[in-house]
PDB file of N, CA and C in Angstrom:
ATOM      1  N   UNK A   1      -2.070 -21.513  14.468  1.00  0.00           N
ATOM      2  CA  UNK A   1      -3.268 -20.760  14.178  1.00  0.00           C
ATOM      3  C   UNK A   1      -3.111 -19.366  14.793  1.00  0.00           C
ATOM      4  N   UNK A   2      -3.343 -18.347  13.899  1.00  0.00           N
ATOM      5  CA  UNK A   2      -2.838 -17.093  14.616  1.00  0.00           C
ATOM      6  C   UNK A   2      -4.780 -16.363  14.829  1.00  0.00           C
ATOM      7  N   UNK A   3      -4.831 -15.829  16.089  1.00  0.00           N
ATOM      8  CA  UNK A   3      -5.825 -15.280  16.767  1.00  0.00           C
ATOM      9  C   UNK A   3      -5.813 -13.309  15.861  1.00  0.00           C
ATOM     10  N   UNK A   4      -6.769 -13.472  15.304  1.00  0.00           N
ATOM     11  CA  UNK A   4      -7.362 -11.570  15.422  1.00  0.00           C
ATOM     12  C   UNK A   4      -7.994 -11.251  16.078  1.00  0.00           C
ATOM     13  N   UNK A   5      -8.131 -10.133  16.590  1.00  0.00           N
ATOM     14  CA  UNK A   5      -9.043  -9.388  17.834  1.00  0.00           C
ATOM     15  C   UNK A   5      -9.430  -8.519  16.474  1.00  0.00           C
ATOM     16  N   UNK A   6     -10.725  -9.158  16.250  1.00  0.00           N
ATOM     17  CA  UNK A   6     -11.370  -7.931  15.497  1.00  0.00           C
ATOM     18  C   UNK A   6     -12.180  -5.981  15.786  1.00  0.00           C
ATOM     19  N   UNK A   7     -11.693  -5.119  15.231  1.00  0.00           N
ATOM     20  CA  UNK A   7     -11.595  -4.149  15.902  1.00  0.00           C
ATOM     21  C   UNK A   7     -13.469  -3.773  15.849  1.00  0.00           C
ATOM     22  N   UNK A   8     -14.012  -3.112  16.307  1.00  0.00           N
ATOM     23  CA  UNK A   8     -15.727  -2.864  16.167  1.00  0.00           C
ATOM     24  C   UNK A   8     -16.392  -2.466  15.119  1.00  0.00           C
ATOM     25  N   UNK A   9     -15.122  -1.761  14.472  1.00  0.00           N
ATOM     26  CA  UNK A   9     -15.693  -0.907  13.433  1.00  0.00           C
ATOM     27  C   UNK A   9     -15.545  -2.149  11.785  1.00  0.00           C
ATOM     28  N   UNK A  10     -14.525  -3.170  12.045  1.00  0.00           N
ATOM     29  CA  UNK A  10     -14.712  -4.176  11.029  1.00  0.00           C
ATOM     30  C   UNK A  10     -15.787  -5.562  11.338  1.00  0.00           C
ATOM     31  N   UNK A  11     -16.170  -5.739  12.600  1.00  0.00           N
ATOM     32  CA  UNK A  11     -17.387  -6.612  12.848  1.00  0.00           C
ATOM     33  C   UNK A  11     -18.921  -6.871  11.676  1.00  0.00           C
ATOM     34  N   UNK A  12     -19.021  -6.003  11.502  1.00  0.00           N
ATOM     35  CA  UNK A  12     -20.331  -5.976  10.903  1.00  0.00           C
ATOM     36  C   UNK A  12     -19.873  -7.601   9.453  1.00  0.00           C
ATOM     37  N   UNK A  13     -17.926  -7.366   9.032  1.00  0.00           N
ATOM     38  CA  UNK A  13     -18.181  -8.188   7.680  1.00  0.00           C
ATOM     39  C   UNK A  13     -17.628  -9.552   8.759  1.00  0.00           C
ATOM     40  N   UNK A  14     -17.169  -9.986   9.967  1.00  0.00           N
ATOM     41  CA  UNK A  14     -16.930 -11.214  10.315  1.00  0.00           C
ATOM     42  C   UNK A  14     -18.449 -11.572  11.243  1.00  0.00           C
ATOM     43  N   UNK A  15     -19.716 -11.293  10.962  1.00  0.00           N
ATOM     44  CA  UNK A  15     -20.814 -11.114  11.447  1.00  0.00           C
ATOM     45  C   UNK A  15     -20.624 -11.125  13.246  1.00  0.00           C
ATOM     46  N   UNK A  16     -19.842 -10.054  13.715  1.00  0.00           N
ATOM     47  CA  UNK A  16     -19.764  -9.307  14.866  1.00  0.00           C
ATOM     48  C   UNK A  16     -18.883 -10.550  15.728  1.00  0.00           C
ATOM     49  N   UNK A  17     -18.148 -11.164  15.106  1.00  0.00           N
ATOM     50  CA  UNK A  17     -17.294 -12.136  15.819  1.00  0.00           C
ATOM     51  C   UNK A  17     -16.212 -10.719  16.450  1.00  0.00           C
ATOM     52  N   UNK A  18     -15.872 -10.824  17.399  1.00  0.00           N
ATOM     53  CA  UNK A  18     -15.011  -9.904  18.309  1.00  0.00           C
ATOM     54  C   UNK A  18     -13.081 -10.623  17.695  1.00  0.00           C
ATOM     55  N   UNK A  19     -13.473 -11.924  17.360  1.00  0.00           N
ATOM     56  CA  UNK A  19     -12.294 -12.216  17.230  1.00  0.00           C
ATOM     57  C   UNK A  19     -12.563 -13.794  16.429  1.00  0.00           C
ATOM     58  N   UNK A  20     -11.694 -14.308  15.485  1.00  0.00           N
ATOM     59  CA  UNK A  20     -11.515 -14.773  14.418  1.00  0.00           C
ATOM     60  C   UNK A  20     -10.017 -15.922  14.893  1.00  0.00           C
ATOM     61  N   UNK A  21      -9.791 -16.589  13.920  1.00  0.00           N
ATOM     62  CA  UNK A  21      -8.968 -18.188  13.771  1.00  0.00           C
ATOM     63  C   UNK A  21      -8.707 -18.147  12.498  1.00  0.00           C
ATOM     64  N   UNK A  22      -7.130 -18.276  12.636  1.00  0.00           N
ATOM     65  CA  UNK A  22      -6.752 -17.870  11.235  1.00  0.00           C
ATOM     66  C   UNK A  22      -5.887 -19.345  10.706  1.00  0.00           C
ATOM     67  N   UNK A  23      -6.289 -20.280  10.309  1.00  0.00           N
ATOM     68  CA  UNK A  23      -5.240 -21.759  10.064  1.00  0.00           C
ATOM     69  C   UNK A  23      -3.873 -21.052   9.516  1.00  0.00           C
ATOM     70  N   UNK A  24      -3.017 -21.462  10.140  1.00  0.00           N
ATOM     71  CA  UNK A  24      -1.317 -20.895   9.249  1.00  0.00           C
ATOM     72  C   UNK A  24      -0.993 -22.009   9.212  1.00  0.00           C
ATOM     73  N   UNK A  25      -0.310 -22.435   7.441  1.00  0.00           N
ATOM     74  CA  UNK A  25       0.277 -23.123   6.755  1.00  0.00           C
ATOM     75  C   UNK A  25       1.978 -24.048   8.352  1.00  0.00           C
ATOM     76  N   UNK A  26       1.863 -25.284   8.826  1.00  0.00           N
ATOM     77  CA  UNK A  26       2.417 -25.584   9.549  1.00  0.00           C
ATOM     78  C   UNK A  26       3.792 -25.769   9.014  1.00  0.00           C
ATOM     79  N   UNK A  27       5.234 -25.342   9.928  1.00  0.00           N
ATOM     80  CA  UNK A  27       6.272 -25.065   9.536  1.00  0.00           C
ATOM     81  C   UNK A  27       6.393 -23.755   8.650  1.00  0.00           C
ATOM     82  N   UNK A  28       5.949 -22.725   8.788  1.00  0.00           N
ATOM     83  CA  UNK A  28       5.948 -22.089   8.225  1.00  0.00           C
ATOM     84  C   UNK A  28       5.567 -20.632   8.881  1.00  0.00           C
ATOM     85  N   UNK A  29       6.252 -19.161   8.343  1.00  0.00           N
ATOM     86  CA  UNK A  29       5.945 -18.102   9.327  1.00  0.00           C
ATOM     87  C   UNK A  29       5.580 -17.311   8.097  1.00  0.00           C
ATOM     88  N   UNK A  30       3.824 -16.711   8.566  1.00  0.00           N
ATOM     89  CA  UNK A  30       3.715 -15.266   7.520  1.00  0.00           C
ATOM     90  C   UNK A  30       3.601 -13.892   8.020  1.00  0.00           C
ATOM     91  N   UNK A  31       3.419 -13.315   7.208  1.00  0.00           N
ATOM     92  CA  UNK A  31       3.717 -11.941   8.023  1.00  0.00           C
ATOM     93  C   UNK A  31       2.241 -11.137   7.663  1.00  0.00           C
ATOM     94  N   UNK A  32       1.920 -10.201   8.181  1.00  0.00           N
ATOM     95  CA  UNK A  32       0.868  -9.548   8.678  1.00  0.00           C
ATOM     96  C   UNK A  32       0.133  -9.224   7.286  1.00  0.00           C
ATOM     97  N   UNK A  33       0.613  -8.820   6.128  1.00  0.00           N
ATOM     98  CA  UNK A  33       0.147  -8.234   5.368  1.00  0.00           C
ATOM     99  C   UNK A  33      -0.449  -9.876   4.643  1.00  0.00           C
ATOM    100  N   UNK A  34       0.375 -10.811   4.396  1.00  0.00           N
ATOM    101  CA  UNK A  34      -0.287 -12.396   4.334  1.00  0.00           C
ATOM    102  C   UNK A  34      -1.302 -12.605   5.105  1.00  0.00           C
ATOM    103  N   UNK A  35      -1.432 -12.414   6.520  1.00  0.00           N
ATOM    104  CA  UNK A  35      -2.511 -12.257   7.086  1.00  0.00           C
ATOM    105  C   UNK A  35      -3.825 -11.884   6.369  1.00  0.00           C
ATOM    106  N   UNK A  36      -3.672 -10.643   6.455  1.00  0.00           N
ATOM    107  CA  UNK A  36      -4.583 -10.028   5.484  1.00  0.00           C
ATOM    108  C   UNK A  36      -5.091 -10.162   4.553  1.00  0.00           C
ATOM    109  N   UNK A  37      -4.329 -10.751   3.334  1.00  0.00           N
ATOM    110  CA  UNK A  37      -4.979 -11.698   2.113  1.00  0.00           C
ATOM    111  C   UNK A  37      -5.517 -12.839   2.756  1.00  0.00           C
ATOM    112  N   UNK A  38      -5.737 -13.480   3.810  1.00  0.00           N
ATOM    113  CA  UNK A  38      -6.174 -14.802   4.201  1.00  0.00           C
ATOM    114  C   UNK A  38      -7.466 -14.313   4.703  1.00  0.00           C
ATOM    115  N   UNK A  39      -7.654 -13.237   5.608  1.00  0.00           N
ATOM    116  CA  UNK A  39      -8.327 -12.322   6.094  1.00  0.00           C
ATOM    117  C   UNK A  39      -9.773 -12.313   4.832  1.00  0.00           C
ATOM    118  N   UNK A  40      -9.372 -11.028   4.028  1.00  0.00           N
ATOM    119  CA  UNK A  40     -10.249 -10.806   2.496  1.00  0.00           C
ATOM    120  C   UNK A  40     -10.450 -11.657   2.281  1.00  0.00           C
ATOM    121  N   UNK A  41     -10.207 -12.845   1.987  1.00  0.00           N
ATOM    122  CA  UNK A  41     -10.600 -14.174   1.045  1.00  0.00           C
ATOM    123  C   UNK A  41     -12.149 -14.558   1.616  1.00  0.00           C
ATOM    124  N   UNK A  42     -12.003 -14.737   3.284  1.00  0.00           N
ATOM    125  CA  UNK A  42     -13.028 -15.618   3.974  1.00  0.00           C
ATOM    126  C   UNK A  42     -13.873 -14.034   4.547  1.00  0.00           C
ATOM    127  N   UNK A  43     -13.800 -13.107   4.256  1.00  0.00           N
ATOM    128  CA  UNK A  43     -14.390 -12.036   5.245  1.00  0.00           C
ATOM    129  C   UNK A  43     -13.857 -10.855   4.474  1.00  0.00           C
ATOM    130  N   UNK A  44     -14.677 -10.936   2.881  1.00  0.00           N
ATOM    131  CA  UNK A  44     -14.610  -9.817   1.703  1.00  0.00           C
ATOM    132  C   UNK A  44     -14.715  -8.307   2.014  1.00  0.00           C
ATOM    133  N   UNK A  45     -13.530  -7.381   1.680  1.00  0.00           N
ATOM    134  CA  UNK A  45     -13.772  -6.214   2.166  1.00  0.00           C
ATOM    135  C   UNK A  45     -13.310  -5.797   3.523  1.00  0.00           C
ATOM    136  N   UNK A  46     -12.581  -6.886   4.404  1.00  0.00           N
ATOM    137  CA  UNK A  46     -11.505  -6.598   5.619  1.00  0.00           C
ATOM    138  C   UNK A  46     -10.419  -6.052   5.137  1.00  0.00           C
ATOM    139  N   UNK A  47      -9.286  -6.414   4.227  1.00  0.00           N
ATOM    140  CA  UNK A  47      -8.156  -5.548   4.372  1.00  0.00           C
ATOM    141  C   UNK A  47      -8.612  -4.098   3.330  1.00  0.00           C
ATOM    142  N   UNK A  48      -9.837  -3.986   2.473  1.00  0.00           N
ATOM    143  CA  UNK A  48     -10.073  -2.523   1.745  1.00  0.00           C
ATOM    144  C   UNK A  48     -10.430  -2.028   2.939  1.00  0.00           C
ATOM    145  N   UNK A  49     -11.151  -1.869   4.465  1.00  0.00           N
ATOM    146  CA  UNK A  49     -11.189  -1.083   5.217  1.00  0.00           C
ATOM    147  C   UNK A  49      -9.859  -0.670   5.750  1.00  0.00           C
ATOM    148  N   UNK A  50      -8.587  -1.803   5.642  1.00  0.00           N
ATOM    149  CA  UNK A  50      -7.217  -1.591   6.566  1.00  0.00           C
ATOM    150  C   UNK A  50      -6.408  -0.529   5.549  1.00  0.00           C
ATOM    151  N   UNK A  51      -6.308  -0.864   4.561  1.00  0.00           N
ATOM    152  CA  UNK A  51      -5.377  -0.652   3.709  1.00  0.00           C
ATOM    153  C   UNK A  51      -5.517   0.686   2.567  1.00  0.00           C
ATOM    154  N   UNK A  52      -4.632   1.162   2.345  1.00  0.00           N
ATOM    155  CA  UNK A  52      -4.602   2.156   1.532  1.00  0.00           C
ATOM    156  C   UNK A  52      -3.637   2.475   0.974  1.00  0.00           C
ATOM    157  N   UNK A  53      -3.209   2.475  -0.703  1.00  0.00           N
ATOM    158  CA  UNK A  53      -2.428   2.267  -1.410  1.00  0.00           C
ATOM    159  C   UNK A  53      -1.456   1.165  -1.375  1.00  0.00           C
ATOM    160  N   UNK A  54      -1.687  -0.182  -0.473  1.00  0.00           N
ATOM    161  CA  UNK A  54      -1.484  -1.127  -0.367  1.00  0.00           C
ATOM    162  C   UNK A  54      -0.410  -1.096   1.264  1.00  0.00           C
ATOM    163  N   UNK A  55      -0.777   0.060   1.735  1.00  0.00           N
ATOM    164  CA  UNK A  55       0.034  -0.076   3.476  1.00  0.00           C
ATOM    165  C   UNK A  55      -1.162   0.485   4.172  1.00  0.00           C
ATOM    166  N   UNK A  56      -0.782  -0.286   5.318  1.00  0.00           N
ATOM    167  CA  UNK A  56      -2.263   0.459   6.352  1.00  0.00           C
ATOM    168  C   UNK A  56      -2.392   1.700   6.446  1.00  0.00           C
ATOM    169  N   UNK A  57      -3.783   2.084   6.650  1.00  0.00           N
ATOM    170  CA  UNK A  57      -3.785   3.469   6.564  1.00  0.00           C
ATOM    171  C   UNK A  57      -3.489   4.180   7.325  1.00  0.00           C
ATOM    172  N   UNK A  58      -3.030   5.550   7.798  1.00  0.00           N
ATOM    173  CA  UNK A  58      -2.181   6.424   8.253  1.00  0.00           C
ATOM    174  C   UNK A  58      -3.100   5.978  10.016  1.00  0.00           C
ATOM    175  N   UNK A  59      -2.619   5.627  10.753  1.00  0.00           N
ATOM    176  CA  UNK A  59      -2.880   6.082  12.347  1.00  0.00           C
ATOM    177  C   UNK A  59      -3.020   4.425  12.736  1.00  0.00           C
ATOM    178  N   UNK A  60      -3.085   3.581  11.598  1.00  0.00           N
ATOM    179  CA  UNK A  60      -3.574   2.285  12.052  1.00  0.00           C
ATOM    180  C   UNK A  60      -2.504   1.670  12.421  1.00  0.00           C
ATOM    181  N   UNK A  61      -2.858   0.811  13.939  1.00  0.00           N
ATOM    182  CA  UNK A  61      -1.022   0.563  14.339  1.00  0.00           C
ATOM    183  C   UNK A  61      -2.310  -1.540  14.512  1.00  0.00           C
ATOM    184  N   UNK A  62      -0.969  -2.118  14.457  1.00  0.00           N
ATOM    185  CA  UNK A  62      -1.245  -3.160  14.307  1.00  0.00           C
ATOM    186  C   UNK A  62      -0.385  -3.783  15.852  1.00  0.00           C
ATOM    187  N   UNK A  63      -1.095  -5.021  15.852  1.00  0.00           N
ATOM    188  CA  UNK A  63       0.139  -5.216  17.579  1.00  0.00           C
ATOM    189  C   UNK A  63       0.517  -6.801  17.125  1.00  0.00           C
ATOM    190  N   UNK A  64       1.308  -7.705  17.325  1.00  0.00           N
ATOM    191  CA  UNK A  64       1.465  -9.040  17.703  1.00  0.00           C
ATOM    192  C   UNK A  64       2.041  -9.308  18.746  1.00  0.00           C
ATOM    193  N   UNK A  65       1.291 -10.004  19.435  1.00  0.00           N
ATOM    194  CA  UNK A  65       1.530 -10.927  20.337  1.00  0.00           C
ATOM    195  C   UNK A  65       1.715  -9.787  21.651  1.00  0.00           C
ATOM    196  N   UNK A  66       1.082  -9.000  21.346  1.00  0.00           N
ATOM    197  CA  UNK A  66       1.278  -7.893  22.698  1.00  0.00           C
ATOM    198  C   UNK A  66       2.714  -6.442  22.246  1.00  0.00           C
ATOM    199  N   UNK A  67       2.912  -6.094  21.271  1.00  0.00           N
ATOM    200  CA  UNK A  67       4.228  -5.572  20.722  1.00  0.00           C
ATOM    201  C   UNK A  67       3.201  -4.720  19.465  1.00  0.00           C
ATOM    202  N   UNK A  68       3.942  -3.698  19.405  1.00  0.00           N
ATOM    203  CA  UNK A  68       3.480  -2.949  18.529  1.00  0.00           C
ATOM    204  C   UNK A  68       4.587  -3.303  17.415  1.00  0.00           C
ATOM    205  N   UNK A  69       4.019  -3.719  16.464  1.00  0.00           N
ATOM    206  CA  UNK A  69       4.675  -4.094  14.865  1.00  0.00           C
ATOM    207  C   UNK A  69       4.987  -3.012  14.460  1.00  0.00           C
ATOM    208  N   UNK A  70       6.163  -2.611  14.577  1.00  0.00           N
ATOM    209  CA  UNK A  70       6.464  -1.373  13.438  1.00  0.00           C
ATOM    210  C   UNK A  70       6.783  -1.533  12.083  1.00  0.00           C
ATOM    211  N   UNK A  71       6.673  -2.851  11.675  1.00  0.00           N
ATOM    212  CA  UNK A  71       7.037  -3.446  10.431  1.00  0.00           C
ATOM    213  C   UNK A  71       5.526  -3.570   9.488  1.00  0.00           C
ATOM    214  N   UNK A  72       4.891  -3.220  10.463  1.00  0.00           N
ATOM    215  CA  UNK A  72       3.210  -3.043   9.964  1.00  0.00           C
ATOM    216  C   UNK A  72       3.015  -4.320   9.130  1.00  0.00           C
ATOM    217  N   UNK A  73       2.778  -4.156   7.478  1.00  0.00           N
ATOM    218  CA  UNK A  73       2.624  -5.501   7.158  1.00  0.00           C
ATOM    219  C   UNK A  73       3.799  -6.386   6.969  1.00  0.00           C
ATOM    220  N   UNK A  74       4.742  -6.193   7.174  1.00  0.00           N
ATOM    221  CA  UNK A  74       6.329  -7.029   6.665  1.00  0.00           C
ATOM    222  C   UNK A  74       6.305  -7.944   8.301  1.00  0.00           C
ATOM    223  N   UNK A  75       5.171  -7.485   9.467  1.00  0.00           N
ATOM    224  CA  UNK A  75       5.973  -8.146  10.802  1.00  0.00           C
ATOM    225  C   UNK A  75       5.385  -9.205  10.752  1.00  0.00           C
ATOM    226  N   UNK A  76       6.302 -10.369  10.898  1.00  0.00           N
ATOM    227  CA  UNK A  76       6.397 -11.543  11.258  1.00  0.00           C
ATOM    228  C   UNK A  76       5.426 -12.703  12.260  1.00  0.00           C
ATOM    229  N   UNK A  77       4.382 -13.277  12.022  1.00  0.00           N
ATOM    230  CA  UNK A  77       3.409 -13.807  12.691  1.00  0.00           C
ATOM    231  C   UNK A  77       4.279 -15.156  13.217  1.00  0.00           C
ATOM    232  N   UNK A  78       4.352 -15.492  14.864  1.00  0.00           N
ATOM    233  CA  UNK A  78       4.174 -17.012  15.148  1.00  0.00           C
ATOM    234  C   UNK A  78       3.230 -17.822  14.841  1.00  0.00           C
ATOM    235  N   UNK A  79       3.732 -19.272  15.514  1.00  0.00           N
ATOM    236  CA  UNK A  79       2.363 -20.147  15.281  1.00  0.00           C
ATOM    237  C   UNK A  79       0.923 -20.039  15.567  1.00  0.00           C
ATOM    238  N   UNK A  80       1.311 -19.205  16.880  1.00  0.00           N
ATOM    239  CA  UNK A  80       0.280 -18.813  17.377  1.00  0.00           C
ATOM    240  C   UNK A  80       0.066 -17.879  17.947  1.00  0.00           C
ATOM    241  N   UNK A  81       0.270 -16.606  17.111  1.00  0.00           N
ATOM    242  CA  UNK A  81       0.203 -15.309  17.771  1.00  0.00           C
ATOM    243  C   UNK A  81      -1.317 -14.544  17.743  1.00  0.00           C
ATOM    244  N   UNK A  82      -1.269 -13.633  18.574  1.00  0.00           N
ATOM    245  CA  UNK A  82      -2.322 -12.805  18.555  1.00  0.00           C
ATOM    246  C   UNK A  82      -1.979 -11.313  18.095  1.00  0.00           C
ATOM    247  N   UNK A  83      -3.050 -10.885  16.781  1.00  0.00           N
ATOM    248  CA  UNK A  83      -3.157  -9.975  16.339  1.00  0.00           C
ATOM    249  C   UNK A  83      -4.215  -8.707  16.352  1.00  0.00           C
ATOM    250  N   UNK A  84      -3.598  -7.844  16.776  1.00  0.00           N
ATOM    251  CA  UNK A  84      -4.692  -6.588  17.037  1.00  0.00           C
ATOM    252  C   UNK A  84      -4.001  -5.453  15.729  1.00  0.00           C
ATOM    253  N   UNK A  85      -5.367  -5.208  15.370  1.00  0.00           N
ATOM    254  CA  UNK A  85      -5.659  -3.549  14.566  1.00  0.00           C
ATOM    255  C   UNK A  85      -5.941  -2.465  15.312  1.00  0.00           C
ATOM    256  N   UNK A  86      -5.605  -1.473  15.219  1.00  0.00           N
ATOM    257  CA  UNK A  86      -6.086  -0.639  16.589  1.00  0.00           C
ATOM    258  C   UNK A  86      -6.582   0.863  15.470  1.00  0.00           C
ATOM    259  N   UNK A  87      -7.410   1.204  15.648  1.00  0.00           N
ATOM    260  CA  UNK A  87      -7.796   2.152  14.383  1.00  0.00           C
ATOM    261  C   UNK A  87      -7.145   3.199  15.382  1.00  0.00           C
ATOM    262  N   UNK A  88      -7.649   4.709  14.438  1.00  0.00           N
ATOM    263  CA  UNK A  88      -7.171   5.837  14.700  1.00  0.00           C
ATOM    264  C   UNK A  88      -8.342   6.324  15.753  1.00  0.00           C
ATOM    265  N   UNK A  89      -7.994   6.733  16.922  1.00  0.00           N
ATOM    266  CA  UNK A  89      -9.496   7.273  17.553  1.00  0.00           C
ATOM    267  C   UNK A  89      -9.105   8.697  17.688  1.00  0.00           C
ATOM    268  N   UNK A  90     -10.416   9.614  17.515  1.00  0.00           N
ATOM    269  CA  UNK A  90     -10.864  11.054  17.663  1.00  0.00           C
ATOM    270  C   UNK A  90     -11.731  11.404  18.396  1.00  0.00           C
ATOM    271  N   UNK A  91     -11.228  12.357  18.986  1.00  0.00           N
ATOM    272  CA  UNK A  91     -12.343  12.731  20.220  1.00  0.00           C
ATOM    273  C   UNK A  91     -11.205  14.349  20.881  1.00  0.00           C
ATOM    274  N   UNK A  92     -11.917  14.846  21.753  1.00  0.00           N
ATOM    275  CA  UNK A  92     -11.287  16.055  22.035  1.00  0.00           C
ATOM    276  C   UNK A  92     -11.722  16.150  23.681  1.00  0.00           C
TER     277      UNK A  92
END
């Protein structure tokens, strides 16, 4: 079961759950952007806030298991990893 840390600004569609339970198919490894279709299905309108032209959108860094994914959606989920979105923040 892979863990999301939902970021604040996507709360409002997992009704302000901070963090989410994702069942992964046993014997088996998906990768982040699979995530994400599992994501949309149960919690409509999560990956149209992530995604843009079908890769995350420009500043959005994704983490597993404590590691910044540079493979963005191609990186590789354990059984039980934990996944963070980390949006773009602005401020001066």
């Amino acid at each position: 079961m892979a863990t999301v840390h939902v970021p604040s600004l996507l709360r409002d569609l997992t009704g302000n759950a901070d963090q989410v339970d994702v069942p992964l198919p046993v014997g088996t490894q998906i990768t982040v952007g699979e995530l994400l279709v599992q994501l949309d299905g149960r919690y409509p309108g999560f990956s149209t806030r992530l995604l843009y032209f079908g890769d995350l959108m420009p500043g959005i860094a994704v983490f597993v298991d404590g590691q910044q994914g540079f493979m963005k959606l191609q990186e590789k989920l354990g059984a039980a990893s934990h996944v963070h979105f980390l949006p773009p923040i602005a401020g001066g």
